[in-house]
PDB file of N, CA and C in Angstrom:
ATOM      1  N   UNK A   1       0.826  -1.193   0.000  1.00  0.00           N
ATOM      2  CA  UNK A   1       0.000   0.000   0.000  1.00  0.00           C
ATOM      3  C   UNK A   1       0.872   1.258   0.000  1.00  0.00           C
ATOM      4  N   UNK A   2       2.212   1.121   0.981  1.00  0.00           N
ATOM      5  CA  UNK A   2       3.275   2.463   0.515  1.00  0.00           C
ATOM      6  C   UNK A   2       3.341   3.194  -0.736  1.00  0.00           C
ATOM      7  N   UNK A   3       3.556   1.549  -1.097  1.00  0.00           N
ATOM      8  CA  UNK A   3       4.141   1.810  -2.702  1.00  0.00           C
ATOM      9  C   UNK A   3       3.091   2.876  -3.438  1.00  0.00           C
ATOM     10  N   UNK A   4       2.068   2.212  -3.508  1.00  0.00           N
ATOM     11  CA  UNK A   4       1.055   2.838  -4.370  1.00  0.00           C
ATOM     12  C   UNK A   4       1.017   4.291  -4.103  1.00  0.00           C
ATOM     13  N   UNK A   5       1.049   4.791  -2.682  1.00  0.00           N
ATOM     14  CA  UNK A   5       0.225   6.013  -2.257  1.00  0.00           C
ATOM     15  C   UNK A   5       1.163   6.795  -2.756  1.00  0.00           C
ATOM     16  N   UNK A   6       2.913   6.241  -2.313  1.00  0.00           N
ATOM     17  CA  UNK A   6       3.640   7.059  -2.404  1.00  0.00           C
ATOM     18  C   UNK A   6       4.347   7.724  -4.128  1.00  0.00           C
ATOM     19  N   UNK A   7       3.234   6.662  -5.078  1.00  0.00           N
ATOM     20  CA  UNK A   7       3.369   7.538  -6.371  1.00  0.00           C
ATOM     21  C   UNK A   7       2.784   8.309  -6.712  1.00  0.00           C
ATOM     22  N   UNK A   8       1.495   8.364  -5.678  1.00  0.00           N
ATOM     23  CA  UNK A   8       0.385   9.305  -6.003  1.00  0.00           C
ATOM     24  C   UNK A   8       0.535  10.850  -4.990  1.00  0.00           C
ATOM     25  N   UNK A   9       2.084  10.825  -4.462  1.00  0.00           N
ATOM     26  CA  UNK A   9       1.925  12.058  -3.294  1.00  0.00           C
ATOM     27  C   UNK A   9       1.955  13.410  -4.572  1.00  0.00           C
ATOM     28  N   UNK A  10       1.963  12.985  -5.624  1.00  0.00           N
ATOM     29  CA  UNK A  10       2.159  14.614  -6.241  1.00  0.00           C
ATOM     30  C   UNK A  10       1.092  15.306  -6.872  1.00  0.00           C
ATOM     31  N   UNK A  11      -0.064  14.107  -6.610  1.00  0.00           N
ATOM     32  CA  UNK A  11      -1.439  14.593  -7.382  1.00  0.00           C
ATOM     33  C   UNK A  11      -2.325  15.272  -6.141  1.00  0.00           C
ATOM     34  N   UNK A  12      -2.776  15.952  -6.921  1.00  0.00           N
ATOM     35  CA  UNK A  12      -3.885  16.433  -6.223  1.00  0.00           C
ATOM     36  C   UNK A  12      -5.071  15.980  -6.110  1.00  0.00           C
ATOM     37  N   UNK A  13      -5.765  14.740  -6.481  1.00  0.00           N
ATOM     38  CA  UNK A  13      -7.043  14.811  -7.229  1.00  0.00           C
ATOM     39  C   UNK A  13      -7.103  12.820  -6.369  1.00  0.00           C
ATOM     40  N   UNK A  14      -6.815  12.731  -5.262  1.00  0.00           N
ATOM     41  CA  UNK A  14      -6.602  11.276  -4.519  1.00  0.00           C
ATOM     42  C   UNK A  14      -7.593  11.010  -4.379  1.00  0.00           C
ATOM     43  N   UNK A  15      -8.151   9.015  -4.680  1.00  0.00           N
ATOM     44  CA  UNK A  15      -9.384   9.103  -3.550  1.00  0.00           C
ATOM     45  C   UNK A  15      -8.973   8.161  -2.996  1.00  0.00           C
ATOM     46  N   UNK A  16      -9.412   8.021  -1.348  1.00  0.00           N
ATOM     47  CA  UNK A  16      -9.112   6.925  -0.808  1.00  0.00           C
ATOM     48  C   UNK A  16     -10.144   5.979  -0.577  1.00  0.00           C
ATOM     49  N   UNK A  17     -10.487   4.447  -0.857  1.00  0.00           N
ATOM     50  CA  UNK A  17     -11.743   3.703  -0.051  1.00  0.00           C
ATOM     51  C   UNK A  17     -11.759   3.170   0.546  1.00  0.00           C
ATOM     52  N   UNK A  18     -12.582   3.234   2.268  1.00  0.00           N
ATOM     53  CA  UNK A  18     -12.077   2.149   3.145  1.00  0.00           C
ATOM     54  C   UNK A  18     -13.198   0.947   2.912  1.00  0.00           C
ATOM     55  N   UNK A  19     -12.701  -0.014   3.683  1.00  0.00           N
ATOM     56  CA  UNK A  19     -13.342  -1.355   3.745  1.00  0.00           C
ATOM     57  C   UNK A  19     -14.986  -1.085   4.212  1.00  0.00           C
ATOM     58  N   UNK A  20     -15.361   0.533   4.752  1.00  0.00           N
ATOM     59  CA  UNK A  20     -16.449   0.325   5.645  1.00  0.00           C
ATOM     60  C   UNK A  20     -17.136   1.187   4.601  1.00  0.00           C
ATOM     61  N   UNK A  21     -16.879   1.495   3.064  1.00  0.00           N
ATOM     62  CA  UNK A  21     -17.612   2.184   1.920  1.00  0.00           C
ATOM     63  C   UNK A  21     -17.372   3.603   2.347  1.00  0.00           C
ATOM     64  N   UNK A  22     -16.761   4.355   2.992  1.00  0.00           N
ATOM     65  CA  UNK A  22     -16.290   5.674   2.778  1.00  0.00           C
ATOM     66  C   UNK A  22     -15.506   6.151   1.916  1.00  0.00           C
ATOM     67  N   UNK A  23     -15.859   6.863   1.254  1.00  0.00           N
ATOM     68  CA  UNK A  23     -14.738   7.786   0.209  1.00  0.00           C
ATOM     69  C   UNK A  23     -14.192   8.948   0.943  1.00  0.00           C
ATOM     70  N   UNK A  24     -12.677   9.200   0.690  1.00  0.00           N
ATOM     71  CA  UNK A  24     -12.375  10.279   0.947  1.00  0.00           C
ATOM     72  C   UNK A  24     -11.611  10.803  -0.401  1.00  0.00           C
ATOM     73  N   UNK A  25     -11.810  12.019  -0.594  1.00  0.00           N
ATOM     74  CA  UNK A  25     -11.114  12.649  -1.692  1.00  0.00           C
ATOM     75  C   UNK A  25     -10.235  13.758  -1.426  1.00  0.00           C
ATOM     76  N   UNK A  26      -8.863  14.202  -1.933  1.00  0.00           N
ATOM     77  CA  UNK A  26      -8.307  15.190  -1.814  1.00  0.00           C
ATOM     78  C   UNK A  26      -6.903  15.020  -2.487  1.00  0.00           C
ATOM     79  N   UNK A  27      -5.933  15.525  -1.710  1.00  0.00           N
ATOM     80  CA  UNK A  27      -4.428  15.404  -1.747  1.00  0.00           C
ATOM     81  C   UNK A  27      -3.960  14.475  -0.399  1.00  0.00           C
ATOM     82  N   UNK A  28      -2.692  13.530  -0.917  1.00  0.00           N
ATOM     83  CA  UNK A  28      -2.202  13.422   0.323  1.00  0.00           C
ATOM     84  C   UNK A  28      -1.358  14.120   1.023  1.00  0.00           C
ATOM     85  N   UNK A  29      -1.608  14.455   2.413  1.00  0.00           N
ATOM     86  CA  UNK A  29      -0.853  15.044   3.201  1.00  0.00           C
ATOM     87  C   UNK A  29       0.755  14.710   3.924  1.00  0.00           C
ATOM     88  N   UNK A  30       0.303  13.138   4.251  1.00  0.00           N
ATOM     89  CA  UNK A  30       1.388  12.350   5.033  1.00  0.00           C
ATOM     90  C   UNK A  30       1.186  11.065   4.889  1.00  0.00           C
ATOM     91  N   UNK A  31       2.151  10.504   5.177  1.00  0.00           N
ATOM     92  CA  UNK A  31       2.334   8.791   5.013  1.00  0.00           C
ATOM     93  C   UNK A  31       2.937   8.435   5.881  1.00  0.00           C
ATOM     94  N   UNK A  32       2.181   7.441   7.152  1.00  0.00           N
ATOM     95  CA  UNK A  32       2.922   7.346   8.219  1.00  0.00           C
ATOM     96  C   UNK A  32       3.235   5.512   8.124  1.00  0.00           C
ATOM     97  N   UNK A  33       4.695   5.431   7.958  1.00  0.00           N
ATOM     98  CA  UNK A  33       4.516   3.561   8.168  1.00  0.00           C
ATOM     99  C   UNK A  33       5.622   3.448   9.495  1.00  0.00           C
ATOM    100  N   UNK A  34       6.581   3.848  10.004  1.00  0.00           N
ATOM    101  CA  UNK A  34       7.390   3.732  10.624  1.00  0.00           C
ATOM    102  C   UNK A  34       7.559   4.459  11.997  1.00  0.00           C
ATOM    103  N   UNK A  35       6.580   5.391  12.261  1.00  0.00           N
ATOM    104  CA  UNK A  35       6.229   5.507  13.820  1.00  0.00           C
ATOM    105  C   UNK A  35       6.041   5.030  14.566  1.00  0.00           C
ATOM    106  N   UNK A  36       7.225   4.717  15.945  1.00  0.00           N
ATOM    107  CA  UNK A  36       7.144   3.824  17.026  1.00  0.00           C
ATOM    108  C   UNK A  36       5.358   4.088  17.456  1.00  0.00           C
ATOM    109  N   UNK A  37       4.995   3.260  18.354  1.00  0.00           N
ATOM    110  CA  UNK A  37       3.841   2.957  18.639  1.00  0.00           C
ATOM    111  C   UNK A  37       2.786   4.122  17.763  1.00  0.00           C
ATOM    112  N   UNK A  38       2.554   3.691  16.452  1.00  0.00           N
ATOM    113  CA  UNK A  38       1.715   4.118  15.454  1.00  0.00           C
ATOM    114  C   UNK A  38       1.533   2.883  14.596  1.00  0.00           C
ATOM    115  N   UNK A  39       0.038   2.893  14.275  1.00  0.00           N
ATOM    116  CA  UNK A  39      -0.349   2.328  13.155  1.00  0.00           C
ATOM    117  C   UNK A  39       0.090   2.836  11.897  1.00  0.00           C
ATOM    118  N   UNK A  40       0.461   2.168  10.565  1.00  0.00           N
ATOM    119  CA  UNK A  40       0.893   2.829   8.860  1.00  0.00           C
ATOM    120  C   UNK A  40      -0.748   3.388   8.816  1.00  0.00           C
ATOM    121  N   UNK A  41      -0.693   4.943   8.822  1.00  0.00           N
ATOM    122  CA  UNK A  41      -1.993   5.261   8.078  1.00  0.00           C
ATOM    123  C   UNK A  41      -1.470   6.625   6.867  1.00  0.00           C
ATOM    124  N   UNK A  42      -2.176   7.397   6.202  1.00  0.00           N
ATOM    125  CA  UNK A  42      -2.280   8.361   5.428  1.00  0.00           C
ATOM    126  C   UNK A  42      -3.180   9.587   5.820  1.00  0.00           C
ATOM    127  N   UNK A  43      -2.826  10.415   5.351  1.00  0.00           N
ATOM    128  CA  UNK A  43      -3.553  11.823   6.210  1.00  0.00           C
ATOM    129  C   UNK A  43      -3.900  12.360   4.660  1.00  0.00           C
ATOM    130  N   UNK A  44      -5.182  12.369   4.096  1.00  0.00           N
ATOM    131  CA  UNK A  44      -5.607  13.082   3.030  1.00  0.00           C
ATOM    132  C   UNK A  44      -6.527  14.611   3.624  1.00  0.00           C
ATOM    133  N   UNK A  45      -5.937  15.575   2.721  1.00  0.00           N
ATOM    134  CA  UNK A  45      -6.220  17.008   2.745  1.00  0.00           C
ATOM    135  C   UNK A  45      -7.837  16.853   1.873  1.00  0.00           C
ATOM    136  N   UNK A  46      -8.869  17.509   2.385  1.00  0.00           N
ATOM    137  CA  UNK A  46      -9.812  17.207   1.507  1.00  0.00           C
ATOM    138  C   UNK A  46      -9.826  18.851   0.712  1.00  0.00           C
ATOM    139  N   UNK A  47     -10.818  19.156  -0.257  1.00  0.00           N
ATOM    140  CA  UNK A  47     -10.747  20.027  -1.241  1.00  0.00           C
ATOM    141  C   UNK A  47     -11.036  21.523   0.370  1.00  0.00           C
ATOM    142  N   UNK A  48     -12.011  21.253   1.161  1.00  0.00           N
ATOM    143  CA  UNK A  48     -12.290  22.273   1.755  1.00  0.00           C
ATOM    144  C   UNK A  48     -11.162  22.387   3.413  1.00  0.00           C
ATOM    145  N   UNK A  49     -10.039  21.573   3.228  1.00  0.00           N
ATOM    146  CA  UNK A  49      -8.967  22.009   4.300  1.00  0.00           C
ATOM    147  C   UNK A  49      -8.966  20.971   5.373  1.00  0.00           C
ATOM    148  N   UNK A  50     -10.176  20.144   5.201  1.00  0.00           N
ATOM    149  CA  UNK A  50     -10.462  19.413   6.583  1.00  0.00           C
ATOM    150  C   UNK A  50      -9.154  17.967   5.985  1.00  0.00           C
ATOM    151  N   UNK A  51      -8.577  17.813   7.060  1.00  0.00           N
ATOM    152  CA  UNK A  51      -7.445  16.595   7.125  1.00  0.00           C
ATOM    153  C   UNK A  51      -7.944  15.197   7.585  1.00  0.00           C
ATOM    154  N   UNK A  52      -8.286  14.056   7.008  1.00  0.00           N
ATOM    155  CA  UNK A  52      -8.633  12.827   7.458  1.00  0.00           C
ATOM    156  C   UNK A  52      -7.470  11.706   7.135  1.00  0.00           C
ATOM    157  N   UNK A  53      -7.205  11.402   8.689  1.00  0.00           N
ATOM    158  CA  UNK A  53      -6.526  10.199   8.765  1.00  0.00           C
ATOM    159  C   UNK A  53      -7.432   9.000   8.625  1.00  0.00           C
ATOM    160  N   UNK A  54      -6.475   7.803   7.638  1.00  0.00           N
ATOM    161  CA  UNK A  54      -7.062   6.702   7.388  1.00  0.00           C
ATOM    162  C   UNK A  54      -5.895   5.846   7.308  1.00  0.00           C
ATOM    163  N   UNK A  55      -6.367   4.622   8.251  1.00  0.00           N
ATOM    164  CA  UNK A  55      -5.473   3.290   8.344  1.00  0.00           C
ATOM    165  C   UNK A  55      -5.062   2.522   7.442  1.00  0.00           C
ATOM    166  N   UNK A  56      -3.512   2.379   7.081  1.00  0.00           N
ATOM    167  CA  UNK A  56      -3.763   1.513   5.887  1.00  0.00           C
ATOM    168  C   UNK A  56      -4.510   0.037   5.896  1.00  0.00           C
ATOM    169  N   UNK A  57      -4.976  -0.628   7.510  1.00  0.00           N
ATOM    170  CA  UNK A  57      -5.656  -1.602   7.001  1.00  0.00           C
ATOM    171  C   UNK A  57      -6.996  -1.514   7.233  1.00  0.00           C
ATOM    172  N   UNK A  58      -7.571  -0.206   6.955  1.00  0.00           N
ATOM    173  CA  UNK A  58      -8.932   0.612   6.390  1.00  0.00           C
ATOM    174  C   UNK A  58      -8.976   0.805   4.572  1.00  0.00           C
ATOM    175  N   UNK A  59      -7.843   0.700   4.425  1.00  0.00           N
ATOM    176  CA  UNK A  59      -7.976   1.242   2.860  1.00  0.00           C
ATOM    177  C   UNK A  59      -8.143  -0.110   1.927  1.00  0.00           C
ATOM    178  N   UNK A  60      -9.637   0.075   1.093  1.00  0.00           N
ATOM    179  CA  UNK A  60     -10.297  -0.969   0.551  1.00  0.00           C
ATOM    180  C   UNK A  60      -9.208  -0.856  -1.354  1.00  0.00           C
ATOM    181  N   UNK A  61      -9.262   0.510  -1.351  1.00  0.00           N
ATOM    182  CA  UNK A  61      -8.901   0.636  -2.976  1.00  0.00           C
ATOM    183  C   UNK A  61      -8.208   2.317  -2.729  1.00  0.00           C
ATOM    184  N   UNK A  62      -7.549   2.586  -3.967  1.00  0.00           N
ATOM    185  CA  UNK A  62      -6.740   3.848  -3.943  1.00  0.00           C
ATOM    186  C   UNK A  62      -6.937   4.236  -5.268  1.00  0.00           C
ATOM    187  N   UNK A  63      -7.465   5.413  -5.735  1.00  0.00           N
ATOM    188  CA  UNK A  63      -7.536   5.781  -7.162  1.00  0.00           C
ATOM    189  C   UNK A  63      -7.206   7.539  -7.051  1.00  0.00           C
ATOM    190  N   UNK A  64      -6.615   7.270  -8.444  1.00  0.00           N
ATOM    191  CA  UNK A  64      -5.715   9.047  -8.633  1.00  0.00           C
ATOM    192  C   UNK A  64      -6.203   9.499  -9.930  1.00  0.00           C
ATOM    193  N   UNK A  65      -7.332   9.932  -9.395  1.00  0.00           N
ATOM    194  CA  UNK A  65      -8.095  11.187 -10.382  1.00  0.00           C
ATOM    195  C   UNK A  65      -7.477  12.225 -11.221  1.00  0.00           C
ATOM    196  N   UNK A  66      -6.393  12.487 -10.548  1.00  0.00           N
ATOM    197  CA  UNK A  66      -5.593  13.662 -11.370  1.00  0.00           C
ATOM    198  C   UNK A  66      -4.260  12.724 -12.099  1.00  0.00           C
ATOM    199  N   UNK A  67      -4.657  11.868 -12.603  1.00  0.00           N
ATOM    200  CA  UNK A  67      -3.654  10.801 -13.266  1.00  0.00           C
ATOM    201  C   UNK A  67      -3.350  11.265 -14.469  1.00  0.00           C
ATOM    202  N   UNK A  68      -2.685  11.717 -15.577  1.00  0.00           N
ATOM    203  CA  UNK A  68      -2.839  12.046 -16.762  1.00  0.00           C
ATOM    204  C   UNK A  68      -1.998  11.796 -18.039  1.00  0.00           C
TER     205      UNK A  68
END
């Protein structure tokens, strides 16, 4: 899941899906895999500023809208 996100840190246009049918859309902010007592999650910026962290073993699918 690194792999993937971390080709998509330059787009703007991210969506993330978790396992529980939430979409989140935006930019990614951060990519956390290696923080002592932390779970690997991702911090997506949404279009209106609000920041949502999501677990990578929440994330159902990853698609990059601003792909081109």
């Amino acid at each position: 899941m690194m792999e993937r996100l971390q080709g998509m840190f330059e787009s703007d246009d991210v969506e993330v899906i978790t396992n529980d049918g939430r979409s989140v859309r935006g930019r990614i902010d951060n990519l956390r895999s290696t923080q002592p007592f932390s779970r690997p999650a991702v911090k997506i910026t949404g279009p209106d500023g609000k920041i949502t962290k999501i677990l990578f073993a929440d994330i159902k699918d990853v698609i990059d809208h601003g792909k081109k």
